[in-house]
Protein backbone atom coordinates (compact mmCIF):
# COMPACT_ATOMS: atom_id res chain seq x y z
CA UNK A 1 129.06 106.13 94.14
CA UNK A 2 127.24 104.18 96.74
CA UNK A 3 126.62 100.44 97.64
CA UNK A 4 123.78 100.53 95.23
CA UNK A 5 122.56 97.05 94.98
CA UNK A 6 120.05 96.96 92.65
CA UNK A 7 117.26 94.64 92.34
CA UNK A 8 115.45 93.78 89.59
CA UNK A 9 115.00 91.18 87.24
CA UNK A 10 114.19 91.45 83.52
CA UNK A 11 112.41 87.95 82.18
CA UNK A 12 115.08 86.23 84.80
CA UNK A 13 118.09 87.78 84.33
CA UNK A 14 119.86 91.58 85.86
CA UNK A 15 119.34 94.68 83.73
CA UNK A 16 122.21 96.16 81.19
CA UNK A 17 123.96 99.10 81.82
CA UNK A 18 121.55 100.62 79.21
CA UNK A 19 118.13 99.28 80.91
CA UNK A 20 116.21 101.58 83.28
CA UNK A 21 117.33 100.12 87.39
CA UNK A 22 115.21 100.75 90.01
CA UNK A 23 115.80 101.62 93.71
CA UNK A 24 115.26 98.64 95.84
CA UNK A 25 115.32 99.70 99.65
CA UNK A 26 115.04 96.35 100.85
CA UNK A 27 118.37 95.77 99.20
CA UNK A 28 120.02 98.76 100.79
CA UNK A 29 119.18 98.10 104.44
CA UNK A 30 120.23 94.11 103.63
CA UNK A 31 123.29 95.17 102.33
CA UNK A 32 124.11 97.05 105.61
CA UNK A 33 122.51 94.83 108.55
CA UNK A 34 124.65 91.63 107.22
CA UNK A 35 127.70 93.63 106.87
CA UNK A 36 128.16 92.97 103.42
CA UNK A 37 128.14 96.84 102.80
CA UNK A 38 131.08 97.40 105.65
CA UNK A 39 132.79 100.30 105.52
CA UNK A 40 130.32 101.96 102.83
CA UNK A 41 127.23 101.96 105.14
CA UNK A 42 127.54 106.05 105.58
CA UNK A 43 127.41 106.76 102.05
CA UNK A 44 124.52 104.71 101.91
CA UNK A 45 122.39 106.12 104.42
CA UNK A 46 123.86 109.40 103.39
CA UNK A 47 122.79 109.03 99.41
CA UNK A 48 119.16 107.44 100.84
CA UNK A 49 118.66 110.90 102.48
CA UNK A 50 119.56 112.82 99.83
CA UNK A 51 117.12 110.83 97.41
CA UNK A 52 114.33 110.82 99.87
CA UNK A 53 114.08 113.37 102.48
CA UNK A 54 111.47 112.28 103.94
CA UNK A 55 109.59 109.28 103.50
CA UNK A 56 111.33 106.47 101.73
CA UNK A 57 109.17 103.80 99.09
CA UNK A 58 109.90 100.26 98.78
CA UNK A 59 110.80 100.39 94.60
CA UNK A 60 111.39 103.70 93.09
CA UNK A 61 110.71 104.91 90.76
CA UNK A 62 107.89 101.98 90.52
CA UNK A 63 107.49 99.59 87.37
CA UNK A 64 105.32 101.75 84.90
CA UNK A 65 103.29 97.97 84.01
CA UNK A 66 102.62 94.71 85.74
CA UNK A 67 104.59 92.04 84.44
CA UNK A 68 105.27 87.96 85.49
CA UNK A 69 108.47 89.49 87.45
CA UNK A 70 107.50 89.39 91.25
CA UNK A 71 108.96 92.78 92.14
CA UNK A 72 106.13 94.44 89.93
CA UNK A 73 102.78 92.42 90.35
CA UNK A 74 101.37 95.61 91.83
CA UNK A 75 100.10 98.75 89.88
CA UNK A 76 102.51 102.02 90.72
CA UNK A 77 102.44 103.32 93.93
CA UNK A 78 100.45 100.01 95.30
CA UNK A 79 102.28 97.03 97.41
CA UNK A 80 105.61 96.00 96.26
CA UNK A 81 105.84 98.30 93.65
CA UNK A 82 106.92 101.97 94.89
CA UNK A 83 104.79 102.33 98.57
CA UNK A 84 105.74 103.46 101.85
CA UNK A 85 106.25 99.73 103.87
CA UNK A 86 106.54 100.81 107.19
CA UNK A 87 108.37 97.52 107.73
CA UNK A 88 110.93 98.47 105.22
CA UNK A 89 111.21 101.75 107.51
CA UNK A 90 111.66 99.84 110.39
CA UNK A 91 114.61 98.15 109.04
CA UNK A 92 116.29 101.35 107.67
CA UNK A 93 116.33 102.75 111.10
CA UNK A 94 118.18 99.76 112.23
CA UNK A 95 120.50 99.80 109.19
CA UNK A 96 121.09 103.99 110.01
CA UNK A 97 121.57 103.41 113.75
CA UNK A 98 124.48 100.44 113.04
CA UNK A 99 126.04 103.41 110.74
CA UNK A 100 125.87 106.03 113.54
CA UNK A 101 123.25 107.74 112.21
CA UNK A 102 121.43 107.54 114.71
CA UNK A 103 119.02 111.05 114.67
CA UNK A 104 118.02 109.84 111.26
CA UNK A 105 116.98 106.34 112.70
CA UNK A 106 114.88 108.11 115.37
CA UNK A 107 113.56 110.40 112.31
CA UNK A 108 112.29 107.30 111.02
CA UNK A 109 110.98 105.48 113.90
CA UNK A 110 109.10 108.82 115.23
CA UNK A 111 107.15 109.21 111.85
CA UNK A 112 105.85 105.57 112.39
CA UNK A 113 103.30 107.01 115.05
CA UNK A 114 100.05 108.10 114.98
CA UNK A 115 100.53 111.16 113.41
CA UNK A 116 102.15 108.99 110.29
CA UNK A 117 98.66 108.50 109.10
CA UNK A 118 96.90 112.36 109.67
CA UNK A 119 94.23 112.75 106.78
CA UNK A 120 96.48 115.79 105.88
CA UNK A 121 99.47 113.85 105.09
CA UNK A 122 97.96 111.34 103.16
CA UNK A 123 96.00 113.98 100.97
CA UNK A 124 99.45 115.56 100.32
CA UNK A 125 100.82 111.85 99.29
CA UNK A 126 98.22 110.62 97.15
CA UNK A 127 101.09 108.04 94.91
CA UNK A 128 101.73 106.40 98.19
CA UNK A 129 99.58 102.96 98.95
CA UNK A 130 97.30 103.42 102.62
CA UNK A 131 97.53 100.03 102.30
CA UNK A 132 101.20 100.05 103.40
CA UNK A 133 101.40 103.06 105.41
CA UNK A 134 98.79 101.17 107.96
CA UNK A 135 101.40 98.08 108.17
CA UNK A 136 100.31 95.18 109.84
CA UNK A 137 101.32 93.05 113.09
CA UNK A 138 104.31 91.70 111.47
CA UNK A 139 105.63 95.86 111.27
CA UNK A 140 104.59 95.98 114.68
CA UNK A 141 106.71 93.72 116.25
CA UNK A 142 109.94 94.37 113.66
CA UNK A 143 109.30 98.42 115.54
CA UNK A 144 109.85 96.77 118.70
CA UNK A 145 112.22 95.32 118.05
CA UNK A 146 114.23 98.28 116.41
CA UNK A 147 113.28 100.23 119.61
CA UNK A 148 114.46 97.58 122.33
CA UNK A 149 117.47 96.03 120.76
CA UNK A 150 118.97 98.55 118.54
CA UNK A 151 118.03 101.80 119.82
CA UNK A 152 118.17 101.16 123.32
CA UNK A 153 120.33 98.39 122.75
CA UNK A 154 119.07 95.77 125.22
CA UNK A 155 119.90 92.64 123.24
CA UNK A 156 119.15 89.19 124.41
CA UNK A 157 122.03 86.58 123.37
CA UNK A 158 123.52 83.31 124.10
CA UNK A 159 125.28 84.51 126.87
CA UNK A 160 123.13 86.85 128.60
CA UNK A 161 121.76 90.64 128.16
CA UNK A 162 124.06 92.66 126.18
CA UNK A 163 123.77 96.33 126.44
CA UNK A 164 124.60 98.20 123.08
CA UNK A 165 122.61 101.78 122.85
CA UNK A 166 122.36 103.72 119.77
CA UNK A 167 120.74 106.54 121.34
CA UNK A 168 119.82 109.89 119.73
CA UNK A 169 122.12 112.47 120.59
CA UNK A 170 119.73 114.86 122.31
CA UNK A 171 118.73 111.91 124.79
CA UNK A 172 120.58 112.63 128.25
CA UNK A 173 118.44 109.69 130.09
CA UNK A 174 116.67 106.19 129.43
CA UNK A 175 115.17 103.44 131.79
CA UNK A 176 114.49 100.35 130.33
CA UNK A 177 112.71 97.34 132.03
CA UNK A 178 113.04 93.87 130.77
CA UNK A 179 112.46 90.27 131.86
CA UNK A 180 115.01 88.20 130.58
CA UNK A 181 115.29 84.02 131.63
CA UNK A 182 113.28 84.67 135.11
CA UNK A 183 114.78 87.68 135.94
CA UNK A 184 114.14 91.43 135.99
CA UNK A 185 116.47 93.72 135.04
CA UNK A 186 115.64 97.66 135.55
CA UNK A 187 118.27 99.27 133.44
CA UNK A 188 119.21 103.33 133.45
CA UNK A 189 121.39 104.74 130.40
CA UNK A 190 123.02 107.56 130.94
CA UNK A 191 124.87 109.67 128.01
CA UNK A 192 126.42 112.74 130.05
CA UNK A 193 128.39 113.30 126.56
CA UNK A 194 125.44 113.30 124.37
CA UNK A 195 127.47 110.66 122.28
CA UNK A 196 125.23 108.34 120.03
CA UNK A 197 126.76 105.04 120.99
CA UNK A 198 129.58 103.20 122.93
CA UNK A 199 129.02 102.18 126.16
CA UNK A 200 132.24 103.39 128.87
CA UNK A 201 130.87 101.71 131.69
CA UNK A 202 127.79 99.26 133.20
CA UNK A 203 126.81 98.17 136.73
CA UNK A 204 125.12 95.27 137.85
CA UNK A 205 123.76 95.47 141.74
CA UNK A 206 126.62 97.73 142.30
CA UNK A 207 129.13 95.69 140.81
CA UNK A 208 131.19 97.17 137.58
CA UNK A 209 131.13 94.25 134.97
CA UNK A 210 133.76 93.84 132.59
CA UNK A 211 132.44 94.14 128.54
CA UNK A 212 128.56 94.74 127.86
CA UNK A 213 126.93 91.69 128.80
CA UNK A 214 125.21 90.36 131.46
CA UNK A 215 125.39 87.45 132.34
CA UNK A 216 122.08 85.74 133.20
CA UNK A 217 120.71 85.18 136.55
CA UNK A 218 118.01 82.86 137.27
CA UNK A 219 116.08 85.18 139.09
CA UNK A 220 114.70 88.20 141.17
CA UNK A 221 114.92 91.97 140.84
CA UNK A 222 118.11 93.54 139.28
CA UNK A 223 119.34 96.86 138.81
CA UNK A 224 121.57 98.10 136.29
CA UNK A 225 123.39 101.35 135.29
CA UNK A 226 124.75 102.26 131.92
CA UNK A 227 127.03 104.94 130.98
CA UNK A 228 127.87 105.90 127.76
CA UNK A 229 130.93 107.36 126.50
């Protein structure tokens, strides 16, 4: 089966093989943004999907009672114990667009909008904690930066701006703006092939670059074209 790693603890130690084991999302998506889960992250992503076709929770099914373990401090369906975290969600689009799954990370990120919290979907989802689906500033910012660095794949490092999309397939066309160590950089992607990520060409003020990085300039206006492929 899938990278399945299970988290929960039962008076400090791991369940049996004959003790209930709950679904732990935040263990899924770590698995699969450190790598650990390389070469399984497909069937991961895939089996999530299956599970939960929409909306994924945090614990499922939750812990029926509160106990002193910290993973079930929370009634059912409240908090840490089987809600929507739209954090969590945030972080299983970046784990699906690493795996090339990259329509289901948009999936994600698009429900995280305003129409994520309509009266008519919360009256259809009473188990699921408001308190989560509203997030907070911290989900805010983890969106943002799922959107800028692994969707669009403008990625501030050590040695300048690398440029490594994971664009939904039906995307022809981005521009991107970004300020980045005194300079700004105007960036078009392009995806002629309607591929969902690896990058065939960039251009930097009309000048090809070799790899996906840019290397940092200490100022003014810059203008760069990516081409995936």
């Amino acid at each position: 089966g899938p990278y399945y790693a299970w988290a929960r603890a039962v008076d400090g130690r791991l369940p049996t093989k004959n003790e209930p084991q709950n679904f732990d999302l935040a263990a899924q998506v770590a698995a699969i943004i450190s790598g650990v889960a390389e070469g399984k992250t497909k069937r991961i992503i895939s089996a999530i999907r299956k599970q939960f076709p929409r909306l994924v929770p945090n614990i499922w099914p939750p812990y029926p009672q509160m106990t002193e373990s910290v993973l079930s401090q929370a009634v059912p369906g409240r908090g840490q114990n089987g809600s929507i975290d739209v954090s969590l969600i945030c972080e299983l689009a970046e784990a699906a667009a690493i795996s090339d799954e990259t329509d289901y990370a948009w999936q994600l990120l698009s429900q995280i909008t305003n129409t994520f919290w309509q009266a008519d979907f919360l009256d259809n989802n009473k188990d699921y904690s408001a308190q989560r689906l509203t997030g907070s500033f911290g989900s805010a910012a983890i969106f943002t930066k799922v959107l800028q660095e692994t969707i669009l794949g403008v990625q501030p490092t050590l040695l300048g701006l690398k440029i490594n999309p994971h664009l939904p397939s039906s995307w022809r066309q981005v521009e991107v703006s970004r300020r980045f160590r005194g300079a700004d950089y105007h960036i078009r992607i392009q995806n002629p092939l309607r591929v969902t990520s690896g990058v065939d060409r960039i251009v930097v003020d009309g000048i090809r670059i070799v790899g996906n990085t840019i290397r940092p300039f200490s100022g003014g206006v810059h203008f760069v074209e990516v081409v995936l492929g």
